[in-house]
PDB file of N, CA and C in Angstrom:
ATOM      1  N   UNK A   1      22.130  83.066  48.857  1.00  0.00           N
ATOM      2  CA  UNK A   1      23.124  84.033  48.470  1.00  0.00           C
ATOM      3  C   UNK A   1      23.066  84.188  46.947  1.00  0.00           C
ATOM      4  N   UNK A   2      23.028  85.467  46.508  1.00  0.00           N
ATOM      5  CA  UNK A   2      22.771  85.683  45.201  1.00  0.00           C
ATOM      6  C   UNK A   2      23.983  86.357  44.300  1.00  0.00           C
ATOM      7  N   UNK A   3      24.619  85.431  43.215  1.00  0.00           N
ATOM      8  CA  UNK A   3      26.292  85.862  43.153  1.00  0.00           C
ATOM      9  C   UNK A   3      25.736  85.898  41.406  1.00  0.00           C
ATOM     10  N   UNK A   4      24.795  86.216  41.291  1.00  0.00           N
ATOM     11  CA  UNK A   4      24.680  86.607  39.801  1.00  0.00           C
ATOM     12  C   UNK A   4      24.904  87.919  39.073  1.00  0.00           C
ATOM     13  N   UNK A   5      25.592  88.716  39.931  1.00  0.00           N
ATOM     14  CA  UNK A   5      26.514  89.597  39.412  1.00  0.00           C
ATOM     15  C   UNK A   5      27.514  89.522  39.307  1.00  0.00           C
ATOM     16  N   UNK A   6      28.338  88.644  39.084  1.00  0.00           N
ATOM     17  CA  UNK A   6      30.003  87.341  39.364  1.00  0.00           C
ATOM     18  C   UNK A   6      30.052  87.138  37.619  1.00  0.00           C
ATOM     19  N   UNK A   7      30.779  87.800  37.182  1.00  0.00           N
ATOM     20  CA  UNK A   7      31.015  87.325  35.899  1.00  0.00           C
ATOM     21  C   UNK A   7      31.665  86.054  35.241  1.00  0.00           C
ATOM     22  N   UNK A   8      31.138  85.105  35.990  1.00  0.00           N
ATOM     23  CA  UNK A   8      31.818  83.573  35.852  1.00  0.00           C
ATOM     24  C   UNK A   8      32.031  82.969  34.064  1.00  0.00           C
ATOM     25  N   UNK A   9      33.188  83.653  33.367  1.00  0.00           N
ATOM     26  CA  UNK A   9      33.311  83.427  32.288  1.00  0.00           C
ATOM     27  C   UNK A   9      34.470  81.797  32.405  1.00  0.00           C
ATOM     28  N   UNK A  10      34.321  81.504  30.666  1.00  0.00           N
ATOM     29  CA  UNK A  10      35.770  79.961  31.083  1.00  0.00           C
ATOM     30  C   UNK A  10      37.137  80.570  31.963  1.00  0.00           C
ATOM     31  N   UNK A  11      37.275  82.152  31.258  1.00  0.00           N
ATOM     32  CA  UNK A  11      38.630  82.323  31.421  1.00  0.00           C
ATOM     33  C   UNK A  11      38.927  82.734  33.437  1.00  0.00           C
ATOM     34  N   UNK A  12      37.783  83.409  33.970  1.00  0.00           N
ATOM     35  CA  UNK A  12      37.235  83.407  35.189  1.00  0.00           C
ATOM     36  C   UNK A  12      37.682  81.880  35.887  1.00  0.00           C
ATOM     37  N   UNK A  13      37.061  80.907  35.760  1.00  0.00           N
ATOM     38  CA  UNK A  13      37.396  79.526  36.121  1.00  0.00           C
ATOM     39  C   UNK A  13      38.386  79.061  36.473  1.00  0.00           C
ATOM     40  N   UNK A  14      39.278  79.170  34.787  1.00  0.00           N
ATOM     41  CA  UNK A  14      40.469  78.782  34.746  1.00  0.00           C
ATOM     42  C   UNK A  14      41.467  78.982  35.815  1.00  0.00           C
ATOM     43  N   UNK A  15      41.408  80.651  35.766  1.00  0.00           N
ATOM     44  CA  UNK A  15      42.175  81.231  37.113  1.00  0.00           C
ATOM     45  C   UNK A  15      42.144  80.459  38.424  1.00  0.00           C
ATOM     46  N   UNK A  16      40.474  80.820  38.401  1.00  0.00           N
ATOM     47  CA  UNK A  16      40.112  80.795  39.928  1.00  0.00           C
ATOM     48  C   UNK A  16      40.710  79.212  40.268  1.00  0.00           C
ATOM     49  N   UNK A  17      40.424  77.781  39.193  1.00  0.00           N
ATOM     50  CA  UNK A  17      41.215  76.653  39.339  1.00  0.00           C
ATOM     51  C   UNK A  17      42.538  76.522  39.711  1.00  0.00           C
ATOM     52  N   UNK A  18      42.970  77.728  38.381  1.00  0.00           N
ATOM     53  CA  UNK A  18      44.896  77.512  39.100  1.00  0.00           C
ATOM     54  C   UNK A  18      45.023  78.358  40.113  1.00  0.00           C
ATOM     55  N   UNK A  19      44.531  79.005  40.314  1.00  0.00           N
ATOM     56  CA  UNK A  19      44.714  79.628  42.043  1.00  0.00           C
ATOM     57  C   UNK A  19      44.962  78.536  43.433  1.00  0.00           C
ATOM     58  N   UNK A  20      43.907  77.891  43.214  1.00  0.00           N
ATOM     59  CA  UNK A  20      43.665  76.934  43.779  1.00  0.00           C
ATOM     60  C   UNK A  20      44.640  75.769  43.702  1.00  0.00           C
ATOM     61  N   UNK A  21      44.313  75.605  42.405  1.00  0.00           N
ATOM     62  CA  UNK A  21      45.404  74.246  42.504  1.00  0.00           C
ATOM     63  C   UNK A  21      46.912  74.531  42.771  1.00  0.00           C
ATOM     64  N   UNK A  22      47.230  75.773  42.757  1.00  0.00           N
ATOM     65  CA  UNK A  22      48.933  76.261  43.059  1.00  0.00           C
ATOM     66  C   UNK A  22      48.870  76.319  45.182  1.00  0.00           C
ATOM     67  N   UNK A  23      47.608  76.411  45.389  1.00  0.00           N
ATOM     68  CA  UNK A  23      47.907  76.865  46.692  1.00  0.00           C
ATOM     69  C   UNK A  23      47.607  75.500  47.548  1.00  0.00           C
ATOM     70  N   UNK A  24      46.842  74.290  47.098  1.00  0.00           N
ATOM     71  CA  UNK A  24      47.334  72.762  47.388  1.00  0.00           C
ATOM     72  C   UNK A  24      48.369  72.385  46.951  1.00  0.00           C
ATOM     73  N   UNK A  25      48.568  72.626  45.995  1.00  0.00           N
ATOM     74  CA  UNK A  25      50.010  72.260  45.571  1.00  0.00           C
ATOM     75  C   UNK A  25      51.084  72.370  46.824  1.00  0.00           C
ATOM     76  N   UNK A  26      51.009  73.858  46.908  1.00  0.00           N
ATOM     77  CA  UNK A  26      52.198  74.938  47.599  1.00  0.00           C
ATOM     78  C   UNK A  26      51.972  74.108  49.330  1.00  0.00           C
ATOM     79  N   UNK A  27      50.914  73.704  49.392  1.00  0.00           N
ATOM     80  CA  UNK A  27      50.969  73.131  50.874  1.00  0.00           C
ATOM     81  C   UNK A  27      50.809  71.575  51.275  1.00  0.00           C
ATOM     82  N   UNK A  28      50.628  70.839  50.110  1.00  0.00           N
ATOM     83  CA  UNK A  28      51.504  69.375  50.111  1.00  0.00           C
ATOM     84  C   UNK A  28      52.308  69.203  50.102  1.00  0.00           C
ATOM     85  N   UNK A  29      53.517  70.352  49.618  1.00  0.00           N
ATOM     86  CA  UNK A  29      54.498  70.119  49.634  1.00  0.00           C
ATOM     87  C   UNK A  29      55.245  70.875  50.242  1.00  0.00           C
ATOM     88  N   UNK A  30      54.807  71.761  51.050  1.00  0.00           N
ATOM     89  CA  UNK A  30      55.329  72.211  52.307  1.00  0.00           C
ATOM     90  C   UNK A  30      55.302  71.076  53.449  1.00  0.00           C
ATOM     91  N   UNK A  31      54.060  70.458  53.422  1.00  0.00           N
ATOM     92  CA  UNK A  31      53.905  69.771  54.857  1.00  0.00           C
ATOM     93  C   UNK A  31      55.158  68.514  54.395  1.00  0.00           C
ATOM     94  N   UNK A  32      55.114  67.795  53.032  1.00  0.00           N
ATOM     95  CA  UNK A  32      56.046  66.504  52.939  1.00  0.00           C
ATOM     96  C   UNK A  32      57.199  67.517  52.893  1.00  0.00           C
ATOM     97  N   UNK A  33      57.718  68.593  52.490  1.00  0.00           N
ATOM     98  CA  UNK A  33      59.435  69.109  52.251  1.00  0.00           C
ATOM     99  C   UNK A  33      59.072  70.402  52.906  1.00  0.00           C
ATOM    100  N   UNK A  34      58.999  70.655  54.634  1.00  0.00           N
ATOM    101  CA  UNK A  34      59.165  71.980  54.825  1.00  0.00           C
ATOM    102  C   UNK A  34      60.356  72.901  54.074  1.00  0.00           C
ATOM    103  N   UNK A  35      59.436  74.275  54.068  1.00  0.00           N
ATOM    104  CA  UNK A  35      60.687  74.938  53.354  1.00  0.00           C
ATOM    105  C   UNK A  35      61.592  75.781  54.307  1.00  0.00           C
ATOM    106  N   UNK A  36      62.950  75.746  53.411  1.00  0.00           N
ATOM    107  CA  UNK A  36      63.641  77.033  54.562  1.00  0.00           C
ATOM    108  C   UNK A  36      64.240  78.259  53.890  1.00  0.00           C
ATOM    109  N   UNK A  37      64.641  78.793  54.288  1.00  0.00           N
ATOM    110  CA  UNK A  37      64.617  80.109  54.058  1.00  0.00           C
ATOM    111  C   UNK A  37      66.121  79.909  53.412  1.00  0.00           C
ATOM    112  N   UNK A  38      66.008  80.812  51.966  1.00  0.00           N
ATOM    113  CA  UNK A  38      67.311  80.899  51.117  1.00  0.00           C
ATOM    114  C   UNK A  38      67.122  82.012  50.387  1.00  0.00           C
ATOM    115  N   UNK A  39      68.804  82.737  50.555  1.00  0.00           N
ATOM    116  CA  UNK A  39      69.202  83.757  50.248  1.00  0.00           C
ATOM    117  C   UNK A  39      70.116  83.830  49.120  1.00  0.00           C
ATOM    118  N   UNK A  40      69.674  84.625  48.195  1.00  0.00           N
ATOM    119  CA  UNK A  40      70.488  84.717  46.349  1.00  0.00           C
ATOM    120  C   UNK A  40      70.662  86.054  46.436  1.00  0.00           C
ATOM    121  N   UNK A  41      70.491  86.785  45.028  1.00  0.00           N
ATOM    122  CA  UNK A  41      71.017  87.910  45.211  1.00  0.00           C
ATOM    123  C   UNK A  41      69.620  89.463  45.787  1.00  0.00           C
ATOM    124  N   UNK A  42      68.679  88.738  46.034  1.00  0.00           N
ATOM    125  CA  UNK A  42      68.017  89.650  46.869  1.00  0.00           C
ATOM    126  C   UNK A  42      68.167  89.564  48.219  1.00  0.00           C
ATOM    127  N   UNK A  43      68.002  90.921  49.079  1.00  0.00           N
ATOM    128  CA  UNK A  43      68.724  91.498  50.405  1.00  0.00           C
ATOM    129  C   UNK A  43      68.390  90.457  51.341  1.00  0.00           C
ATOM    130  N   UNK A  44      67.147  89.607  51.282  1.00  0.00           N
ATOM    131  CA  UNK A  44      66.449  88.994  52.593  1.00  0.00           C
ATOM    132  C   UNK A  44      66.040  87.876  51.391  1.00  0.00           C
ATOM    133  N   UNK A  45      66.292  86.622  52.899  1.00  0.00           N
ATOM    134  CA  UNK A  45      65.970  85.543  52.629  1.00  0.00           C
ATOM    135  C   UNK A  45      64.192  84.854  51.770  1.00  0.00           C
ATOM    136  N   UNK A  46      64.249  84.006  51.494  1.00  0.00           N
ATOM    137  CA  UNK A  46      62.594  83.758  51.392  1.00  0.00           C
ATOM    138  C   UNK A  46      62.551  82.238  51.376  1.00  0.00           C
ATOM    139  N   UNK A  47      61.735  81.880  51.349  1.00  0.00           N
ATOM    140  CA  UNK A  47      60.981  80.546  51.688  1.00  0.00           C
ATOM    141  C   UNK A  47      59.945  80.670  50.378  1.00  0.00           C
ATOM    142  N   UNK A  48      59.857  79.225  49.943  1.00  0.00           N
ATOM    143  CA  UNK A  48      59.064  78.833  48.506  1.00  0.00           C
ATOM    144  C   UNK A  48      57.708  79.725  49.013  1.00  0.00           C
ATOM    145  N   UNK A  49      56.473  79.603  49.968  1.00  0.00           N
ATOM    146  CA  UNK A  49      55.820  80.407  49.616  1.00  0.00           C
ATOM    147  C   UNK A  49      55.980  81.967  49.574  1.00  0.00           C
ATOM    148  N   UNK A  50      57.212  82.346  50.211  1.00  0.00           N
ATOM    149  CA  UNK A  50      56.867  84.245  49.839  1.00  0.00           C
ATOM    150  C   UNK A  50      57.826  84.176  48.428  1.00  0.00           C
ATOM    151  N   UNK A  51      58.407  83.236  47.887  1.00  0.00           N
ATOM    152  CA  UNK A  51      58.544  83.472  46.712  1.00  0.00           C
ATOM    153  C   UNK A  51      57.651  83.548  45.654  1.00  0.00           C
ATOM    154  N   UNK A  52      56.544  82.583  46.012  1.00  0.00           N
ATOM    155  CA  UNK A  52      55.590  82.223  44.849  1.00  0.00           C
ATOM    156  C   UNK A  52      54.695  83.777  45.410  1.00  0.00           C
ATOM    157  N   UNK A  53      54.205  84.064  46.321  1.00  0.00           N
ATOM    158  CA  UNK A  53      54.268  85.810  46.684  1.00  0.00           C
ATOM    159  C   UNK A  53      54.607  86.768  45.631  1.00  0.00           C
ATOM    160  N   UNK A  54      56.080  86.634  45.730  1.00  0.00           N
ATOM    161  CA  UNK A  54      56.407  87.476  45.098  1.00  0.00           C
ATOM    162  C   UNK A  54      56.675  87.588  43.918  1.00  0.00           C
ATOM    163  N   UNK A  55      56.666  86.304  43.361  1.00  0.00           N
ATOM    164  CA  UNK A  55      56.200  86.081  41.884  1.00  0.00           C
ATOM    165  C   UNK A  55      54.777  86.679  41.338  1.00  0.00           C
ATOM    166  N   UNK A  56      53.579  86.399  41.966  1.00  0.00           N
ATOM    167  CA  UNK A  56      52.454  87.040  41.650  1.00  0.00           C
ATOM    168  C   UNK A  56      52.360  88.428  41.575  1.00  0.00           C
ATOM    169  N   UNK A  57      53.229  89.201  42.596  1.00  0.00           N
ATOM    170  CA  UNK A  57      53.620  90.788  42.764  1.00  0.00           C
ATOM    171  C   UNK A  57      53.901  91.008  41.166  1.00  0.00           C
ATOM    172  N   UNK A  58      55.392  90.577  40.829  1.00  0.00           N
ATOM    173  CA  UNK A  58      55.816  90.884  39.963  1.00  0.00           C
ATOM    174  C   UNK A  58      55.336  90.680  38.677  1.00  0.00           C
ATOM    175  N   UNK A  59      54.470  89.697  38.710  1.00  0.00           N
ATOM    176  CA  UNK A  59      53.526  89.095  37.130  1.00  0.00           C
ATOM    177  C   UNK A  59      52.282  90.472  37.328  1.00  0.00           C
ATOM    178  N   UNK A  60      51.542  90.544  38.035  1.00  0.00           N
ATOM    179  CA  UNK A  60      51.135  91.781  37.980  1.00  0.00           C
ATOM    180  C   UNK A  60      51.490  93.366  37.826  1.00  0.00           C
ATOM    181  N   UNK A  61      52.986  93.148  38.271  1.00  0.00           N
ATOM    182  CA  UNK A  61      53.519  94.475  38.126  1.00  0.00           C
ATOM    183  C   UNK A  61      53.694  94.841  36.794  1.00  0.00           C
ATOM    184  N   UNK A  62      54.369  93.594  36.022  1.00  0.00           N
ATOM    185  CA  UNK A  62      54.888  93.475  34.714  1.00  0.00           C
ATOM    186  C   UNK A  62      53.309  94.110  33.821  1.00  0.00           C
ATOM    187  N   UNK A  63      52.534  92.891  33.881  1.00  0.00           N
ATOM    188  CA  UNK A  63      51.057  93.554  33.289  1.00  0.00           C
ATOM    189  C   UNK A  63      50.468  94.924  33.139  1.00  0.00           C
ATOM    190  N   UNK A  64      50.282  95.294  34.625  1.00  0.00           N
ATOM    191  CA  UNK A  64      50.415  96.507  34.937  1.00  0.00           C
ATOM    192  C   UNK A  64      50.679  97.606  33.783  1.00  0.00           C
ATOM    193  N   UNK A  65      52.409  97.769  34.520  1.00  0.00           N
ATOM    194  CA  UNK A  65      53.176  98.487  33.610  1.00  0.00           C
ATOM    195  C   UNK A  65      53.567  98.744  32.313  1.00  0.00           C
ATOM    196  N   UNK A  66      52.741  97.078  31.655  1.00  0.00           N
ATOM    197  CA  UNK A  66      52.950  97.114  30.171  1.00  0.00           C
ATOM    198  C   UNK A  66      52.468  98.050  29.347  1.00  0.00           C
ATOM    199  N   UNK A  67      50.882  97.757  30.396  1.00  0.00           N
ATOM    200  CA  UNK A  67      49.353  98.162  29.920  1.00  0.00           C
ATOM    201  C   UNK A  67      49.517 100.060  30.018  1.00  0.00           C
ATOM    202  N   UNK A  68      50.309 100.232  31.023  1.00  0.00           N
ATOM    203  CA  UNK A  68      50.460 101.670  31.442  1.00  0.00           C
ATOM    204  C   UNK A  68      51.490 102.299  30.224  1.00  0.00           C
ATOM    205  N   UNK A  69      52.010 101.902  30.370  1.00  0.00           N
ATOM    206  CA  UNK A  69      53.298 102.732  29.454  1.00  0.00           C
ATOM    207  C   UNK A  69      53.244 102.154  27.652  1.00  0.00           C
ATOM    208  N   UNK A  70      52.657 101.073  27.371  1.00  0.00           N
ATOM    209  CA  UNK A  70      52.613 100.379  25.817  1.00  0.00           C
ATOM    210  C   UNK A  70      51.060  99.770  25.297  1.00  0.00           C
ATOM    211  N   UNK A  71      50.179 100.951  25.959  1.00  0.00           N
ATOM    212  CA  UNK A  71      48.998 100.571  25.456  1.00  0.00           C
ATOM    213  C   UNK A  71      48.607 100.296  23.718  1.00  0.00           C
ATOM    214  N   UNK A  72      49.283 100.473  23.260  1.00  0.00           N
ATOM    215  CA  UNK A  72      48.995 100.047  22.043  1.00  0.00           C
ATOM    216  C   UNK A  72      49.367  98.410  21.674  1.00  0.00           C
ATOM    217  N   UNK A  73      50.156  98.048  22.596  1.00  0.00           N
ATOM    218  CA  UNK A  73      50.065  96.605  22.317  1.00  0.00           C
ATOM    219  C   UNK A  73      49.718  95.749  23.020  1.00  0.00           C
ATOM    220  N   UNK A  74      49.549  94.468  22.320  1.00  0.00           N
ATOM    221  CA  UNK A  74      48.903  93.835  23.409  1.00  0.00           C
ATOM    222  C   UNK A  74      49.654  93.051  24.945  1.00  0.00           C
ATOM    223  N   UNK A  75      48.687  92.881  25.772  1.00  0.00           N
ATOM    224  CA  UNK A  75      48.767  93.368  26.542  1.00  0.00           C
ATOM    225  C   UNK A  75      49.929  91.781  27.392  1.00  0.00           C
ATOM    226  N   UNK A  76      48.936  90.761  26.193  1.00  0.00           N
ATOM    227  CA  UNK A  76      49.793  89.166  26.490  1.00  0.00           C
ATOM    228  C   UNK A  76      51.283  89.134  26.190  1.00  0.00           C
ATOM    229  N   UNK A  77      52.159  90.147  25.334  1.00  0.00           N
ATOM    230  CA  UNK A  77      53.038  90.297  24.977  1.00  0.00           C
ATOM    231  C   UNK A  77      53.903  90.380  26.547  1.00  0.00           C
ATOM    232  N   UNK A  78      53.312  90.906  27.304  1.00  0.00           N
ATOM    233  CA  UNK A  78      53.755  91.077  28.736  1.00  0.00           C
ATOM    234  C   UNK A  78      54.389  89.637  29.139  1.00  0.00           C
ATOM    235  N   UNK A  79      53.836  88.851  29.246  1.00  0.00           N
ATOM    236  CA  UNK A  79      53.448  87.676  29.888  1.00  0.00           C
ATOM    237  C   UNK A  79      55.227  86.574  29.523  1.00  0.00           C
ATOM    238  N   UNK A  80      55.567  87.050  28.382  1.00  0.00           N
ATOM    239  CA  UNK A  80      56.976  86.401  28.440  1.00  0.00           C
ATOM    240  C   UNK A  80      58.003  87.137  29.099  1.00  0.00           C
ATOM    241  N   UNK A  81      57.826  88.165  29.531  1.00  0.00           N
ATOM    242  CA  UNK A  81      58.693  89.140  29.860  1.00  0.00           C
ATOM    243  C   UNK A  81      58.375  88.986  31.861  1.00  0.00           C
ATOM    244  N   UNK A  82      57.182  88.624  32.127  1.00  0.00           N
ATOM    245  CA  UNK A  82      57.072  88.283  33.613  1.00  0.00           C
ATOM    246  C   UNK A  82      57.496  87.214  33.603  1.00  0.00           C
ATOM    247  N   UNK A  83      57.666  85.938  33.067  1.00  0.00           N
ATOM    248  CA  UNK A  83      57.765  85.009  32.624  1.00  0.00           C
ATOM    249  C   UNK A  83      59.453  84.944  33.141  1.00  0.00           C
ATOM    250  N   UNK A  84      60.028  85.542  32.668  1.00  0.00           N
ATOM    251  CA  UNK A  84      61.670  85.067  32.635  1.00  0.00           C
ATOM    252  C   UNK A  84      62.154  86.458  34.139  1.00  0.00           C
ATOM    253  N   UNK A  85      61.540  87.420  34.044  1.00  0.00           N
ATOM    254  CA  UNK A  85      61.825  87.875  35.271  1.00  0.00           C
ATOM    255  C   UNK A  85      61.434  86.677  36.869  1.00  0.00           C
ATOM    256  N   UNK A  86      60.291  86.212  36.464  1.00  0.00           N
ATOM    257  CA  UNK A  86      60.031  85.352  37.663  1.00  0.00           C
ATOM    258  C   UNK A  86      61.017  84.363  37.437  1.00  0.00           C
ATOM    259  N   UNK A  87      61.101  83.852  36.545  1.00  0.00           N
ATOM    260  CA  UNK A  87      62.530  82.700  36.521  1.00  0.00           C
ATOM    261  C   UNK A  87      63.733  83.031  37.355  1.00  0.00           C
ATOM    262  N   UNK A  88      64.115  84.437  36.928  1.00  0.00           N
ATOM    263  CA  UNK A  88      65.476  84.692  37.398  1.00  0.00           C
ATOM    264  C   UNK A  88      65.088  85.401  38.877  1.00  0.00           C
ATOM    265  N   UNK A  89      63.864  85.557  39.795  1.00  0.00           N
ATOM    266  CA  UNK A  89      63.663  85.265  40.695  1.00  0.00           C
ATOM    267  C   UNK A  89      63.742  84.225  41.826  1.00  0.00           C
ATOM    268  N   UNK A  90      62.896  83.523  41.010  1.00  0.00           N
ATOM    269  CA  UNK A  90      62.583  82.028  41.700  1.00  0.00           C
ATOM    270  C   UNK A  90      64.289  81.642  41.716  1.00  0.00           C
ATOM    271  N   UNK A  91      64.782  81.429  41.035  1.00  0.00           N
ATOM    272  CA  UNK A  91      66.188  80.431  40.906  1.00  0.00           C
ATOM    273  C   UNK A  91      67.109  81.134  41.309  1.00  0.00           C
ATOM    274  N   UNK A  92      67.782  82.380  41.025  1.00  0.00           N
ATOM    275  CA  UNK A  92      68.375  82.566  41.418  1.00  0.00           C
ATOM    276  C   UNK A  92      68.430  83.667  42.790  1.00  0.00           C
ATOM    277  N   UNK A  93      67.096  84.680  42.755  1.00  0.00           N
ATOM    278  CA  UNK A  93      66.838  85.457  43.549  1.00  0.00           C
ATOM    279  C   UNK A  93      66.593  84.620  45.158  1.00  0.00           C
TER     280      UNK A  93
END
């Protein structure tokens, strides 16, 4: 199999590592602390993984939209601003 068109840079890695390591994570500790389903101030319940779901939604959305509407800056400036929206997801959503 020939994957030398795969732009395997450090920053490539990195990801592809914490991808990984969030989704062992996310299921060691499902199997020792099943999760259950809890409801904050969004309409429907969720469970730790469709939160961490929907955390990734929204860190991309944020990016996204930065890049769309404030191209002149950069683009990491985003990243505190997904940052505290996923907070006030995760915890209280």
């Amino acid at each position: 199999m020939d994957i030398s068109w795969m732009q395997w840079t450090p920053t490539t890695l990195y990801i592809f590592l914490g991808v990984v390591a969030t989704l062992t994570t996310m299921t060691v500790w499902d199997v020792v602390s099943p999760s259950r389903q809890r409801k904050g101030f969004l309409p429907f319940g969720f469970t730790r993984g469709e939160r961490l779901f929907l955390s990734v939604c929204i860190f991309l959305g944020t990016v996204i939209l930065w890049m769309a509407y404030l191209p002149d800056t950069n683009w990491l400036f985003a990243l505190p601003v997904a940052g505290i929206i996923i907070l006030i997801v995760v915890i209280w959503g």
